[in-house]
C-alpha atoms as a PDB file:
ATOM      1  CA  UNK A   1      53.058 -96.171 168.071  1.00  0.00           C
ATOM      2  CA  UNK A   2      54.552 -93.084 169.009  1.00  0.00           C
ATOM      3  CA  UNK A   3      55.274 -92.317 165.074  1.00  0.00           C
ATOM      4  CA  UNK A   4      51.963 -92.846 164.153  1.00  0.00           C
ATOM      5  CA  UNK A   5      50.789 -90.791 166.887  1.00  0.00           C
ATOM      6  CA  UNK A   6      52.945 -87.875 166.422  1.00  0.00           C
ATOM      7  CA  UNK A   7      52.230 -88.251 162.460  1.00  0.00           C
ATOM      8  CA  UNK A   8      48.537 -87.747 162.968  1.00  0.00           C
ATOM      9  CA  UNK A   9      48.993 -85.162 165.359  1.00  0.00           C
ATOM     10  CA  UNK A  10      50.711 -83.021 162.564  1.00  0.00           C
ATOM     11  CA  UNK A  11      48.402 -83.897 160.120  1.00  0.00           C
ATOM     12  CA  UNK A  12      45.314 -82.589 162.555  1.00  0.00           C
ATOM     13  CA  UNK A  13      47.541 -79.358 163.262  1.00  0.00           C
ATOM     14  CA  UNK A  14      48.344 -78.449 160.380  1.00  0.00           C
ATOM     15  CA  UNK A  15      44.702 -79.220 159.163  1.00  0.00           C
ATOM     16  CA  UNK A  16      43.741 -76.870 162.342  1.00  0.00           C
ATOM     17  CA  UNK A  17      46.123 -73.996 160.771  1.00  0.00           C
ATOM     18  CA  UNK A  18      44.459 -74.085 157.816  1.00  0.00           C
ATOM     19  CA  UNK A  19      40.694 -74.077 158.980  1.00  0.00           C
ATOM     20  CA  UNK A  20      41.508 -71.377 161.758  1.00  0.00           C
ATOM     21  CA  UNK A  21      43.417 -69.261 159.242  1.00  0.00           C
ATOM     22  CA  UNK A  22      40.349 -69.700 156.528  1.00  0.00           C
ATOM     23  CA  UNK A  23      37.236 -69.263 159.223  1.00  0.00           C
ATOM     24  CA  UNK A  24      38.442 -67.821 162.296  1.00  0.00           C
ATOM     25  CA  UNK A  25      37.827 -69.813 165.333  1.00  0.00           C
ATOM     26  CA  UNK A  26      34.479 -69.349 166.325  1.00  0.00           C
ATOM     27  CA  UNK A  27      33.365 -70.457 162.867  1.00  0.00           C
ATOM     28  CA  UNK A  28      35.501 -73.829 162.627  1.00  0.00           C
ATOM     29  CA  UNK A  29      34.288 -76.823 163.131  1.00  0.00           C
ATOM     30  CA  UNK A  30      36.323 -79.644 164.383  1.00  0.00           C
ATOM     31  CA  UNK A  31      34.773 -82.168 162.069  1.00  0.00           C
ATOM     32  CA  UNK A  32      36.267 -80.303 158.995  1.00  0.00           C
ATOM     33  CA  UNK A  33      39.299 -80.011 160.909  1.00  0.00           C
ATOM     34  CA  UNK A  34      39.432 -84.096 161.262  1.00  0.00           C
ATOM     35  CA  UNK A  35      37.802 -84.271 157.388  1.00  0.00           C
ATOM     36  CA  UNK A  36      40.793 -82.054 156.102  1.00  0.00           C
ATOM     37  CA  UNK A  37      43.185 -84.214 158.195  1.00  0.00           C
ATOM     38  CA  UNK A  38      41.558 -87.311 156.395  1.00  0.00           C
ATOM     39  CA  UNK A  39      41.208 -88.312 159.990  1.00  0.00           C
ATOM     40  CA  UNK A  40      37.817 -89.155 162.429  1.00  0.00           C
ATOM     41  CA  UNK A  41      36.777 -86.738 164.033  1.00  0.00           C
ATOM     42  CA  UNK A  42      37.259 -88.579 167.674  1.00  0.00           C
ATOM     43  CA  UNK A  43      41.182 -88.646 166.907  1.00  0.00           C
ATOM     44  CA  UNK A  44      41.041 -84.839 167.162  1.00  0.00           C
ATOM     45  CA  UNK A  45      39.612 -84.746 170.763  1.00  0.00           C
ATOM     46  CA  UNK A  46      42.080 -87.921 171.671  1.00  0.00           C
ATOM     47  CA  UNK A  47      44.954 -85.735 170.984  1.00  0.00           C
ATOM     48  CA  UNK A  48      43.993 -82.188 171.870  1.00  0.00           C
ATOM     49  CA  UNK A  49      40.663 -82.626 174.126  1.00  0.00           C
ATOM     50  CA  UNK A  50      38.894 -79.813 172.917  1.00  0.00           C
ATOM     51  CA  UNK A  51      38.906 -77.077 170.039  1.00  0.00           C
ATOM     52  CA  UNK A  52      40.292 -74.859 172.407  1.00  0.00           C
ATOM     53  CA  UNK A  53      43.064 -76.794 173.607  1.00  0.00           C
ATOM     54  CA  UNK A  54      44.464 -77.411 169.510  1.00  0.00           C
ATOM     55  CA  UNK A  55      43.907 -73.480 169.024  1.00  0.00           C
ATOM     56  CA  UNK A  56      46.495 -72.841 171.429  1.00  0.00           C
ATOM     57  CA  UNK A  57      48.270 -75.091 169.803  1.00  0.00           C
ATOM     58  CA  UNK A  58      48.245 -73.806 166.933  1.00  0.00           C
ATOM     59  CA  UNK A  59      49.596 -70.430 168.535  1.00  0.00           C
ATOM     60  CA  UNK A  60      52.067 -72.405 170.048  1.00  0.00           C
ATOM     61  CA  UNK A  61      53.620 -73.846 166.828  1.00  0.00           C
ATOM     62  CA  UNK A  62      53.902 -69.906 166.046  1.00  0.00           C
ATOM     63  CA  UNK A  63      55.041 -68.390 168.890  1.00  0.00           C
ATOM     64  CA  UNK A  64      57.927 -70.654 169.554  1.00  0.00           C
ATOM     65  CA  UNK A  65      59.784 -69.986 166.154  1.00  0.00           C
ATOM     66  CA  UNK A  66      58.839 -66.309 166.586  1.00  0.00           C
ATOM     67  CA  UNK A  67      60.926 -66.143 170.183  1.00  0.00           C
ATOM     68  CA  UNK A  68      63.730 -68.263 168.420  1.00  0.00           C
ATOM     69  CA  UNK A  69      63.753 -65.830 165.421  1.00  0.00           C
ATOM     70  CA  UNK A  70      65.122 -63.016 168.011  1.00  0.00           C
ATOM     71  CA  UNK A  71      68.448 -65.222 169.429  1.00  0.00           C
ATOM     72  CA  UNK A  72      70.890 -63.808 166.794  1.00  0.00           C
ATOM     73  CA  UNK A  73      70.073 -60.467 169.357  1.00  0.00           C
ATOM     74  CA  UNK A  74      72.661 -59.101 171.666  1.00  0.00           C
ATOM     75  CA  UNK A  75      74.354 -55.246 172.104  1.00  0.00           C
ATOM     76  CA  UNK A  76      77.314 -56.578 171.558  1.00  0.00           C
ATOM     77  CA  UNK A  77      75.996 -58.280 167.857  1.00  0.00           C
ATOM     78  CA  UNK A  78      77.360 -57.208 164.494  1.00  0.00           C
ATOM     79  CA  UNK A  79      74.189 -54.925 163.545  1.00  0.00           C
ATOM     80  CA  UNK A  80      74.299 -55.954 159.821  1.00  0.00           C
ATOM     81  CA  UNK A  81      74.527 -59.378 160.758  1.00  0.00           C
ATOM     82  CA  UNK A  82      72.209 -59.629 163.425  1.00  0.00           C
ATOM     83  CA  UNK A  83      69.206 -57.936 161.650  1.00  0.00           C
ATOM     84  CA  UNK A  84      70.643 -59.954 158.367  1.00  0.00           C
ATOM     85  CA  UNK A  85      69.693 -63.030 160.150  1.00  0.00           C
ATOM     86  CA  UNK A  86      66.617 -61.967 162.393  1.00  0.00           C
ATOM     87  CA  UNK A  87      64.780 -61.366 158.775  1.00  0.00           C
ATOM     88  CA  UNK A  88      66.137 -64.283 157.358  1.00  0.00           C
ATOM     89  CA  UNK A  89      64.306 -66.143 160.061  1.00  0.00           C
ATOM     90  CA  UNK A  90      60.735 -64.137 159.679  1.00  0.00           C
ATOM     91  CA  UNK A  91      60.777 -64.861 156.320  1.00  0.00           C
ATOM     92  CA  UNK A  92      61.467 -68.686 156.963  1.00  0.00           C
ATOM     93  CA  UNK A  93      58.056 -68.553 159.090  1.00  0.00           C
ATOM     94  CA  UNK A  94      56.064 -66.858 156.594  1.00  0.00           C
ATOM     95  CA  UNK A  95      57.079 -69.441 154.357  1.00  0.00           C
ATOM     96  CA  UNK A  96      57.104 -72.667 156.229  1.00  0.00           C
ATOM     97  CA  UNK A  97      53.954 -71.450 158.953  1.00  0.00           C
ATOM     98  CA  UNK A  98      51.687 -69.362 156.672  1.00  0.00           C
ATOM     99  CA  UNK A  99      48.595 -70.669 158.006  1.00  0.00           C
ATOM    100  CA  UNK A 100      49.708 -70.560 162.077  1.00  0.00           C
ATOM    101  CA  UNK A 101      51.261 -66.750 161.014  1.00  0.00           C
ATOM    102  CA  UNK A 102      47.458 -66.180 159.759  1.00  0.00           C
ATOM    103  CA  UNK A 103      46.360 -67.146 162.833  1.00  0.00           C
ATOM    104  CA  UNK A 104      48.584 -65.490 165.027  1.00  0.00           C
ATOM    105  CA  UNK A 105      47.692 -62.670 163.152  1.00  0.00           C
ATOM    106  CA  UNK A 106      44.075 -62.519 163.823  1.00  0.00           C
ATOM    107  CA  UNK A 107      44.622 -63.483 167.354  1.00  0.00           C
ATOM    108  CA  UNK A 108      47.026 -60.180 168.081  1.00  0.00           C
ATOM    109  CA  UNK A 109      44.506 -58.109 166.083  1.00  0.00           C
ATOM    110  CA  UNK A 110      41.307 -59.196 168.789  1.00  0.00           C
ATOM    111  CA  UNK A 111      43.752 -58.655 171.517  1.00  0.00           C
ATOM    112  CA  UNK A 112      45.655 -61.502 172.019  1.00  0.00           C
ATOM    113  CA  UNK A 113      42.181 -63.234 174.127  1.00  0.00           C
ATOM    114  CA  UNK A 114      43.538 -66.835 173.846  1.00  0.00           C
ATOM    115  CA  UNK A 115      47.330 -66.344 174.487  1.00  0.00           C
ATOM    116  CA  UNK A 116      48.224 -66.663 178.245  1.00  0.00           C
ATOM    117  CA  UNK A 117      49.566 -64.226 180.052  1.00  0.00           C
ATOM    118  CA  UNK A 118      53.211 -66.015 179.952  1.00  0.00           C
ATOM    119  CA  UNK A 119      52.888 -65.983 176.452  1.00  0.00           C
ATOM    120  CA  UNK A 120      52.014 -62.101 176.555  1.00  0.00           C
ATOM    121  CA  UNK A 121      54.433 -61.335 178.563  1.00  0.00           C
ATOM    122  CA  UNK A 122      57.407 -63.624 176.284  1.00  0.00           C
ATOM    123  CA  UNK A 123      56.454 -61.742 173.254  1.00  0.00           C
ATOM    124  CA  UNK A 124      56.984 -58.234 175.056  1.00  0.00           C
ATOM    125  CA  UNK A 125      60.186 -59.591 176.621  1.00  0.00           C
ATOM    126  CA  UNK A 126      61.442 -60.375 173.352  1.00  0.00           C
ATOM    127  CA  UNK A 127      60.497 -57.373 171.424  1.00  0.00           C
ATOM    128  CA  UNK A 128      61.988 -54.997 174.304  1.00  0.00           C
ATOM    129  CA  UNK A 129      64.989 -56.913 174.348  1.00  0.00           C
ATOM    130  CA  UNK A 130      65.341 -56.426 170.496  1.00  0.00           C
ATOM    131  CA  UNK A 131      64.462 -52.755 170.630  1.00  0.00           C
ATOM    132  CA  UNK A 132      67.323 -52.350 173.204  1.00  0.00           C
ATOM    133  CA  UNK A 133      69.880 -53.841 171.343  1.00  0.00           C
ATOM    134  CA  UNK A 134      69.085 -51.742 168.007  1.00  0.00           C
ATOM    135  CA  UNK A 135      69.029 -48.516 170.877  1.00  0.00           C
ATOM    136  CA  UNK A 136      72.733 -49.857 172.036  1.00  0.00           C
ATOM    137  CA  UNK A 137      73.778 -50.082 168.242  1.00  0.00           C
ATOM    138  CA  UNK A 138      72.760 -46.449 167.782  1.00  0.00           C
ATOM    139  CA  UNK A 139      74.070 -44.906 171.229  1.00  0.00           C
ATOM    140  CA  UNK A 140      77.448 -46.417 170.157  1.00  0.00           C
ATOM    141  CA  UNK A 141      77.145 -44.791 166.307  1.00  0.00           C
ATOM    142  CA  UNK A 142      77.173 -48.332 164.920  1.00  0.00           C
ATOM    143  CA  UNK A 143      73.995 -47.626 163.188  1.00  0.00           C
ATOM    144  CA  UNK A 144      71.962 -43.919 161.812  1.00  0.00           C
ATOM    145  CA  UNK A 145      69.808 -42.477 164.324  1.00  0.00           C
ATOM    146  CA  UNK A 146      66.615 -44.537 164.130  1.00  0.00           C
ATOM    147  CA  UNK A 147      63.750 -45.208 166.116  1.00  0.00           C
ATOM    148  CA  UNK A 148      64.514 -49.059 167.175  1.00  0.00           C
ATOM    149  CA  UNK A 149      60.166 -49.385 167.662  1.00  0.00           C
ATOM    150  CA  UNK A 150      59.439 -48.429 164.343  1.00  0.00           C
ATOM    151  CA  UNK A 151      62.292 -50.258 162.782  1.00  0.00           C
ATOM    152  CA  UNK A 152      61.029 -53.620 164.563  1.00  0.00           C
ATOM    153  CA  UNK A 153      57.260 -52.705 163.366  1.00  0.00           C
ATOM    154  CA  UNK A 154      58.850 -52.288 159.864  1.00  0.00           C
ATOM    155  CA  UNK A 155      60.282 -55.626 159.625  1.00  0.00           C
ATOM    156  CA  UNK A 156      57.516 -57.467 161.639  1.00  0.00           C
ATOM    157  CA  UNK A 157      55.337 -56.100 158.584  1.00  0.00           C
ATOM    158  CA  UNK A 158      57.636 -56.804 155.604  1.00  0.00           C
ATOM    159  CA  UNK A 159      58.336 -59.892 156.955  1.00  0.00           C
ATOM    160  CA  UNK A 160      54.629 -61.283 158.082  1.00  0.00           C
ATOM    161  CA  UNK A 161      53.072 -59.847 154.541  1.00  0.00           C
ATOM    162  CA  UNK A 162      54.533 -62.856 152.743  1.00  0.00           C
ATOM    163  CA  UNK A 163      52.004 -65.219 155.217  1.00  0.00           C
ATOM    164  CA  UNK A 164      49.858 -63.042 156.063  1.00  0.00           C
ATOM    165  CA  UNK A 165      48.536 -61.290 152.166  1.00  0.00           C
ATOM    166  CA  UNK A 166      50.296 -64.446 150.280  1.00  0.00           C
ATOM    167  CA  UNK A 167      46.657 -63.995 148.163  1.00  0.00           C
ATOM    168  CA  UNK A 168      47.667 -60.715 147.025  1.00  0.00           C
ATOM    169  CA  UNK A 169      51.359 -61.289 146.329  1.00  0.00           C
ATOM    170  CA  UNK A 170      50.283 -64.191 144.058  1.00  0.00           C
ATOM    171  CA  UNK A 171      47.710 -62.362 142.417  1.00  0.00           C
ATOM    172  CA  UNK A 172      49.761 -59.576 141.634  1.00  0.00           C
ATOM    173  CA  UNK A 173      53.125 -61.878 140.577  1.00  0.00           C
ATOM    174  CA  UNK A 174      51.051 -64.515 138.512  1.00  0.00           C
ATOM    175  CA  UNK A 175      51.986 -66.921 140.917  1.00  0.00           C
ATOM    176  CA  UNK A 176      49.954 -69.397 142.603  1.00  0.00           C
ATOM    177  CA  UNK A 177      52.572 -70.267 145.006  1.00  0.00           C
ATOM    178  CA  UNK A 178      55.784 -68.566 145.770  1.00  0.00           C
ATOM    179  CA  UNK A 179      58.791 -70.590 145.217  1.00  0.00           C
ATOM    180  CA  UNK A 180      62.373 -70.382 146.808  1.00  0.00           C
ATOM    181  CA  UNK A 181      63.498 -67.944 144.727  1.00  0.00           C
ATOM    182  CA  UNK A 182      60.914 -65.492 145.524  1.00  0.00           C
ATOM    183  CA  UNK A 183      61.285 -65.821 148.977  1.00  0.00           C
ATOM    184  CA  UNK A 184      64.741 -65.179 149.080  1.00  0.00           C
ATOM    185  CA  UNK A 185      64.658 -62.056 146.738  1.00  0.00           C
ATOM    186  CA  UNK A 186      62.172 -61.159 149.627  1.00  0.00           C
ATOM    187  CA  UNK A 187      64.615 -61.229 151.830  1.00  0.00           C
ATOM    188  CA  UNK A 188      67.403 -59.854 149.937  1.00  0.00           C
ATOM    189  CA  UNK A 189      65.582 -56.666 149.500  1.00  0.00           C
ATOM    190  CA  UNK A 190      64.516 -56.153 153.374  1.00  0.00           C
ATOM    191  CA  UNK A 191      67.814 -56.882 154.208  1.00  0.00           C
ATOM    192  CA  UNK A 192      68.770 -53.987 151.649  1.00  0.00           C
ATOM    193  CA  UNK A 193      66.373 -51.744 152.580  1.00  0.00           C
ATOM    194  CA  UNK A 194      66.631 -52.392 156.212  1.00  0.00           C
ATOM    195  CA  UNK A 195      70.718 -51.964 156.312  1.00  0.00           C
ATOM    196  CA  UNK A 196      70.910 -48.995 153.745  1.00  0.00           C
ATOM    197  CA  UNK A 197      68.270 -47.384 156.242  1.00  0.00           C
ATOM    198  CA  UNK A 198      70.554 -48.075 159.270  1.00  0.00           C
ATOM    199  CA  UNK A 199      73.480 -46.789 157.813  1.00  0.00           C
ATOM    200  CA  UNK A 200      75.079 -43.882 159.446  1.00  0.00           C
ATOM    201  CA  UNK A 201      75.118 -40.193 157.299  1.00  0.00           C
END
């Protein structure tokens, strides 16, 4: 029983993904979210009690692989490895959460209104914590002179793109889906672009 009920609770998240990430949450319904699901539509208030309740948890299937994506970090951290691996990992949740990084997305762009205060405050931790680390790196002339914020932005955006404008990368590669290939030439080139830009002069 437990199978079967964590199997159809994946099924109605990731159907909730999807719906949020298309219509936004004030315009989803849950009966879509159940009809995508192939599910009825009580089994989505059995599981999750309300609309509200799966949205968070939606945001919560983001937000935890976003915190883990940051544990490679530490001052005393090869730099080239480190940031080698932290966008290996944002590019692993654009392609395996692109609906839930849509999402997330939108959420951070109305001002974060349904993420809790703990969950606020985890996401700050983490990204002060990583721009730290990068400051360490260049107080110690491991790495150029660069503004750690702006180098965190950079990734967060060359990373996030592949979820977040996947319609306009496979427009403009003829694609209808990225593949593995083209996710890891993604990440071959930020990881170029990033490291050549950290190098010291």
């Amino acid at each position: 029983m437990s199978t079967i009920r964590e199997r159809n609770k994946e099924k109605i998240l990731r159907a909730a993904s999807e719906e949020f990430a298309d219509k936004g949450f004030a315009a989803t319904k849950t009966s879509d979210i159940a009809a995508k699901a192939g599910l009825p539509k009580p089994n989505v208030y059995y599981y999750f009690k309300s609309k509200d309740n799966l949205y968070r948890e939606v945001l919560e299937s983001i937000i935890e692989p976003i915190l883990a994506a940051s544990t490679p970090f530490n001052p005393e951290g090869e730099p080239s490895v480190v940031l080698s691996n932290y966008i290996r990992s944002k590019i692993r949740i654009s392609r395996d959460l692109p609906f839930a990084s849509k999402v997330f997305a939108s959420e951070i762009m109305h001002g974060a209104p349904h993420l809790s205060a703990d969950q606020v405050e985890q996401l700050n931790a983490q990204a002060k914590h990583n721009i730290a680390c990068i400051q360490s790196w260049v107080d110690r002339g491991l790495i150029a002179a660069i503004d750690p914020h702006h180098l965190m932005f950079s990734i967060w955006a060359a990373t996030q793109t592949y979820a977040d404008f996947d319609w306009q990368i496979s427009a403009v590669t003829g694609k209808t889906k990225l593949d593995e290939a083209d996710y890891e030439a993604a990440a071959l080139t930020i990881i170029r672009l990033v490291l050549k830009g950290c190098e010291l002069d």
